[in-house]
N, C-alpha and C. Protein backbone atom coordinates (compact mmCIF):
# COMPACT_ATOMS: atom_id res chain seq x y z
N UNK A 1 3.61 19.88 0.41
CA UNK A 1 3.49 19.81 1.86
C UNK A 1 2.44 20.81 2.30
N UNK A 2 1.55 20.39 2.92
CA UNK A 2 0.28 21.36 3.57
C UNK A 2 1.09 22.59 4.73
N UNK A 3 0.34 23.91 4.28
CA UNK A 3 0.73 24.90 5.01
C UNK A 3 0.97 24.50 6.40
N UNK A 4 2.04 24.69 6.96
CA UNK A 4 1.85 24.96 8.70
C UNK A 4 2.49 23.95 8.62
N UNK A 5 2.78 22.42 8.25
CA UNK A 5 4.01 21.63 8.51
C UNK A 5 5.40 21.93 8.22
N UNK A 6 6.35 21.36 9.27
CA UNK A 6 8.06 21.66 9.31
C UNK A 6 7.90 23.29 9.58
N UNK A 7 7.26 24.10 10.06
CA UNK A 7 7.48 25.07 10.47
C UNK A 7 8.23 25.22 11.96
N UNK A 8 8.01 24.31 12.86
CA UNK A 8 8.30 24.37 13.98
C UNK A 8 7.33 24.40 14.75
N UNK A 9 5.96 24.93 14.37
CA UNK A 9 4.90 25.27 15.26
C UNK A 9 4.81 24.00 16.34
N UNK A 10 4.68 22.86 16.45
CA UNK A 10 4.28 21.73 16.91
C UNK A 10 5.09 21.86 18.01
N UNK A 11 6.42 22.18 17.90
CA UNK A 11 7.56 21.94 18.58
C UNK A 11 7.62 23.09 19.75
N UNK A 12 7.33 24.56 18.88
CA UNK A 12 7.07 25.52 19.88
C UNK A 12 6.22 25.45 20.78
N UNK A 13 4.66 24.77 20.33
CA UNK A 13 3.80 24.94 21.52
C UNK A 13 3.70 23.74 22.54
N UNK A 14 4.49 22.70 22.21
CA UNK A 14 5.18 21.61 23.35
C UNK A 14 5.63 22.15 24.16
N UNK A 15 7.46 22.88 23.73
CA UNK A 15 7.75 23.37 24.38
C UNK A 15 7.39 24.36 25.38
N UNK A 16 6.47 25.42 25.03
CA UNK A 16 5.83 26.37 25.87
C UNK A 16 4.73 25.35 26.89
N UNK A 17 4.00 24.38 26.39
CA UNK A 17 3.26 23.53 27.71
C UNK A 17 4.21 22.92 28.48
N UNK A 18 5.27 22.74 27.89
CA UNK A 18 6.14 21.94 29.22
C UNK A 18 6.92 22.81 30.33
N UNK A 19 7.21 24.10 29.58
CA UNK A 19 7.58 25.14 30.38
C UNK A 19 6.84 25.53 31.53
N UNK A 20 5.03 25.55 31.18
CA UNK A 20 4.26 25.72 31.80
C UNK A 20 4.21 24.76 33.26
N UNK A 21 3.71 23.28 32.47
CA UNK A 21 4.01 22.12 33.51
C UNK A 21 4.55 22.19 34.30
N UNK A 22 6.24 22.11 34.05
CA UNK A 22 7.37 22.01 34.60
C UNK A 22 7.58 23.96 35.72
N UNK A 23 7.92 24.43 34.78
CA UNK A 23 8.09 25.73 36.07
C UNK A 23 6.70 26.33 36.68
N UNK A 24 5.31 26.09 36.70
CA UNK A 24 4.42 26.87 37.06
C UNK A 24 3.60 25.45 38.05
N UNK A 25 3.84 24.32 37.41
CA UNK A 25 2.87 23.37 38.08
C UNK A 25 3.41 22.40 38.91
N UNK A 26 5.08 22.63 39.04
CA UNK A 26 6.24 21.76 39.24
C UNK A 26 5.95 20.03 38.85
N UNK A 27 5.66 19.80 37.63
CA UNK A 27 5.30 18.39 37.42
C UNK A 27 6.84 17.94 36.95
N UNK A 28 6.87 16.71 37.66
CA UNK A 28 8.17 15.80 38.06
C UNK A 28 8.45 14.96 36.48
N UNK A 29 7.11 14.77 36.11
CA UNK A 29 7.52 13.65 35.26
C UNK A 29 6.17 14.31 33.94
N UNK A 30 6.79 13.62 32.60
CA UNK A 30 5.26 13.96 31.34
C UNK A 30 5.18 12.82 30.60
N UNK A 31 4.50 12.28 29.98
CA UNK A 31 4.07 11.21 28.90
C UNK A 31 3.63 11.70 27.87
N UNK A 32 4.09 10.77 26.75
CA UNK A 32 3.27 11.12 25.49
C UNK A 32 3.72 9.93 25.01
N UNK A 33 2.52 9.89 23.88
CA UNK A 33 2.40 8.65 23.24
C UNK A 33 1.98 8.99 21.80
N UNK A 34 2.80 7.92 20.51
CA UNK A 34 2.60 8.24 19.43
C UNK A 34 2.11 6.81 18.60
N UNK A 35 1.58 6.80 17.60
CA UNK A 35 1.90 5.86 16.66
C UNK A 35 3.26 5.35 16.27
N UNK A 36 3.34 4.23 16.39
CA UNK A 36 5.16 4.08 15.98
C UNK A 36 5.24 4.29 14.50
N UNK A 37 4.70 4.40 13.81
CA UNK A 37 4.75 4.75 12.34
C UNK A 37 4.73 6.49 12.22
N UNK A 38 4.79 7.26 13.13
CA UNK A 38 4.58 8.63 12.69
C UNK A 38 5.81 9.62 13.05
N UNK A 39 6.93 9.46 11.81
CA UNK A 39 7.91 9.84 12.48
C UNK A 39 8.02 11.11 12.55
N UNK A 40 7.17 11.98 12.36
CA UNK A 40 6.82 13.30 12.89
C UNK A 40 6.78 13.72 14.06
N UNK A 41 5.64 12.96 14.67
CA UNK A 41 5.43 13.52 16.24
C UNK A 41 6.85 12.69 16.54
N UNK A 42 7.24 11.71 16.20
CA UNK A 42 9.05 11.09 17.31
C UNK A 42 10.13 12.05 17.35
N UNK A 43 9.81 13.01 16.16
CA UNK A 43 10.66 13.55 15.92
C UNK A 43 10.52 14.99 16.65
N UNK A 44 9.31 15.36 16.87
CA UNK A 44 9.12 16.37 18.02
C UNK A 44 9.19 15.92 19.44
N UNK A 45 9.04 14.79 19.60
CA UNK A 45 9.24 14.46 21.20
C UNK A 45 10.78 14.41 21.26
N UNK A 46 11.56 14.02 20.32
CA UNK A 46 13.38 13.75 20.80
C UNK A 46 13.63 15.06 20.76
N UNK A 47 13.56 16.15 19.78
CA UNK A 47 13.53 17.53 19.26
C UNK A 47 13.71 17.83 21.10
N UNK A 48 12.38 17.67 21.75
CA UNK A 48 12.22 18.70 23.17
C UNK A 48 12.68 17.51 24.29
N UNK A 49 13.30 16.42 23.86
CA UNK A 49 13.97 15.98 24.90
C UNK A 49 13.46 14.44 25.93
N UNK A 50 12.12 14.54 25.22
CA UNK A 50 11.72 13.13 25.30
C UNK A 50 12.29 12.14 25.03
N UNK A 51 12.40 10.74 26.32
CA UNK A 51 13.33 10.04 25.86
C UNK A 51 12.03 8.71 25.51
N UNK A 52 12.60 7.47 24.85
CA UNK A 52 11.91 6.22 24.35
C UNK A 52 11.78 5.71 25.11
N UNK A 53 10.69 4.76 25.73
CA UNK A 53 10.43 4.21 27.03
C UNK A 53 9.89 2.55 26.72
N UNK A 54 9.07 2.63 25.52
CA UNK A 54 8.64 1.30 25.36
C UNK A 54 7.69 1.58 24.47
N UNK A 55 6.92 -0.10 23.74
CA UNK A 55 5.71 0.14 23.06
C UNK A 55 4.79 -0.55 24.00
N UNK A 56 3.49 0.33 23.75
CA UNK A 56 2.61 -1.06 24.46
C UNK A 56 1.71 -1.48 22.97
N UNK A 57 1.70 -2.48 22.99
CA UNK A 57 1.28 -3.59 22.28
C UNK A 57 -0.32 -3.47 22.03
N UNK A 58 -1.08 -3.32 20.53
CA UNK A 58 -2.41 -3.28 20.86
C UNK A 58 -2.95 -2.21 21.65
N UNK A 59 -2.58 -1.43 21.43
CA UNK A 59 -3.40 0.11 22.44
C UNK A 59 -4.22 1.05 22.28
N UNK A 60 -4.63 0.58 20.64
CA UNK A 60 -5.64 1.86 20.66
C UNK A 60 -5.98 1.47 19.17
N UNK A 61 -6.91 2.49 18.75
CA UNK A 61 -7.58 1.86 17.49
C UNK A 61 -7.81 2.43 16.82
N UNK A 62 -7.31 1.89 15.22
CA UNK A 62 -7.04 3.16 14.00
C UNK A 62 -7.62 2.94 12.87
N UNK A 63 -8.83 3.44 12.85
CA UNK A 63 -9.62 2.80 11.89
C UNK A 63 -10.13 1.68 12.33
N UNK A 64 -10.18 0.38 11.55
CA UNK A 64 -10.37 -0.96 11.73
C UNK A 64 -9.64 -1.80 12.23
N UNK A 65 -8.49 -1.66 12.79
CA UNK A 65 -7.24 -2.24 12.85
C UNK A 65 -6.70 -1.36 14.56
N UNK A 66 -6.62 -2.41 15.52
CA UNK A 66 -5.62 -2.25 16.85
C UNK A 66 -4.16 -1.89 16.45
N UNK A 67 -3.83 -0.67 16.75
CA UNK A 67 -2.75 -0.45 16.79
C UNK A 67 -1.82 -0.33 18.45
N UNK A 68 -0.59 -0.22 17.79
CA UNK A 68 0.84 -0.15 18.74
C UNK A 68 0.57 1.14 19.36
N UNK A 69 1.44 1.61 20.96
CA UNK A 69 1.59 3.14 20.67
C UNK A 69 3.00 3.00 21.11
N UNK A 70 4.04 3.72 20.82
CA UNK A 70 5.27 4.28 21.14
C UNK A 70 5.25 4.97 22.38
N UNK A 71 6.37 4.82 23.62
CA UNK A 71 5.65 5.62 24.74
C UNK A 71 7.41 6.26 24.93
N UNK A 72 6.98 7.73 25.10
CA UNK A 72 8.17 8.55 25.52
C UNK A 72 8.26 9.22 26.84
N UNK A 73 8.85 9.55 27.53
CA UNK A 73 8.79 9.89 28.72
C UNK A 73 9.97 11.01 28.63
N UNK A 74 9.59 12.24 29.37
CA UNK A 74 10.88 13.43 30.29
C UNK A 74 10.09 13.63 31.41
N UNK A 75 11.02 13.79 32.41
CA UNK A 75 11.55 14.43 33.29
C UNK A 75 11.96 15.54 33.65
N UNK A 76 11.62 16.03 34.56
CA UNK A 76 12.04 17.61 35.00
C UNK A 76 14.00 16.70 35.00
N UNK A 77 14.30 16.28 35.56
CA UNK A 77 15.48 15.46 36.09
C UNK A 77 16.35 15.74 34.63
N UNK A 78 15.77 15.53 33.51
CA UNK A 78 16.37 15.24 32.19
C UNK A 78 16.70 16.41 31.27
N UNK A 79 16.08 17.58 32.32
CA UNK A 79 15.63 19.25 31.45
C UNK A 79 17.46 19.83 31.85
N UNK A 80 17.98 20.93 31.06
CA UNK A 80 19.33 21.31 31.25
C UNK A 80 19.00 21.94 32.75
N UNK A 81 20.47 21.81 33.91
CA UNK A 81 20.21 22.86 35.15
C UNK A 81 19.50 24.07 34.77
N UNK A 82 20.42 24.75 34.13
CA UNK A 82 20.24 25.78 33.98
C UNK A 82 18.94 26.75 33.28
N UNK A 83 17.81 25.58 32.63
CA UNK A 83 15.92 25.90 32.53
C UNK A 83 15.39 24.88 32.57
N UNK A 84 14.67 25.45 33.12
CA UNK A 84 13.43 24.39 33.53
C UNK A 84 12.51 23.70 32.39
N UNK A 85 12.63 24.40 31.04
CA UNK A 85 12.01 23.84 30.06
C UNK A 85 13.24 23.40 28.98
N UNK A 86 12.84 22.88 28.20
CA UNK A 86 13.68 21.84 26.99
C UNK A 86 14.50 23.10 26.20
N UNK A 87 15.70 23.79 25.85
CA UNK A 87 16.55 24.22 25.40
C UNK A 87 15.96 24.41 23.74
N UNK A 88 16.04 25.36 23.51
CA UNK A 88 15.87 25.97 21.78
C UNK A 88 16.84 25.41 21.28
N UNK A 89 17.65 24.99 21.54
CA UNK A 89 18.93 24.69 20.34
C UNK A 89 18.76 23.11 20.66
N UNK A 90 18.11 22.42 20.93
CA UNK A 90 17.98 20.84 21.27
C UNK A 90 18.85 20.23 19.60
N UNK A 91 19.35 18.87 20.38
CA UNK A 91 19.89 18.35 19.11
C UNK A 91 18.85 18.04 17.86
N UNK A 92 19.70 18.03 16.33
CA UNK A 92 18.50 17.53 16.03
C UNK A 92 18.46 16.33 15.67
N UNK A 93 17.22 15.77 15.28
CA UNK A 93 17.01 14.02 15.68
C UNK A 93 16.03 13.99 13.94
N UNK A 94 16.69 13.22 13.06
CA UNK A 94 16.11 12.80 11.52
C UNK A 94 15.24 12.05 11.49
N UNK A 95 14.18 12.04 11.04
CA UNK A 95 12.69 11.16 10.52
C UNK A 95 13.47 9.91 9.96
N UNK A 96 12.77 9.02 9.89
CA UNK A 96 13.29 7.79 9.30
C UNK A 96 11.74 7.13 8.77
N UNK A 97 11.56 6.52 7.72
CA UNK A 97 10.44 5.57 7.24
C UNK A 97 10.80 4.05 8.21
N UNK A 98 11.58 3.82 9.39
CA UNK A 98 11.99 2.95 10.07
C UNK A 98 10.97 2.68 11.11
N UNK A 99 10.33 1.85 11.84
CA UNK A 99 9.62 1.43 12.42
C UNK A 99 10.56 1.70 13.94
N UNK A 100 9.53 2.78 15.06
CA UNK A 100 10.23 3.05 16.03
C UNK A 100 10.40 1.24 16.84
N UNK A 101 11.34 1.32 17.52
CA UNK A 101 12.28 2.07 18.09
C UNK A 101 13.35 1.93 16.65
C-alpha cells in the first residue's frame, strides 16, 4: 500500500473544509461526486456523513471511455446539534469491490 493511504489524512482534511464551509461560510448544503467504482473516496464521504443521492449517467471521462459519477450530498441539517462539522467518532462504513449504490 503506497505511503499516506488508510491513514485518515483524506478524511481529516474533508472534515476540516467542511467545518470551514459550514461554521465560517454558513453553507446550507455540499456535493461531491465520485467514480462509482472507487470505494475509497465512498468510503470517506459516508465516514463524514455524506449521504447517496444518485448516479448521473455518462458524466465525465476516464481515459477513453464515458464514465458514471456517484453523487453524495450533506447538509448542515444532517451535521450532529451539537457541531457544526461531521463528528470524529462517525460510524464506520466498509469498502466493498460492489458497484455503488
Amino acid at each position: 500500500r503506497p505511503a499516506g493511504r488508510g491513514g485518515g489524512y483524506a478524511t481529516e482534511a474533508a472534515r476540516r473544509r467542511i467545518e470551514h464551509l459550514v461554521e465560517e461560510l454558513g453553507v446550507q448544503r455540499i456535493e461531491a461526486s465520485t467514480h462509482p467504482y472507487n470505494a475509497a473516496s465512498i468510503v470517506v464521504l459516508r465516514r463524514l456523513g455524506f449521504q447517496p443521492e444518485g448516479v448521473t449517467r455518462k458524466s465525465y471521462w476516464v481515459g477513453d471511455t464515458v464514465s458514471d459519477s456517484a453523487i453524495f450530498g450533506l447538509l448542515r441539517s444532517d451535521l450532529p446539534a451539537t457541531e457544526r462539522g461531521p463528528s470524529a467518532s462517525s460510524a464506520s462504513v466498509r469498502a466493498t469491490d460492489q458497484r455503488w449504490p
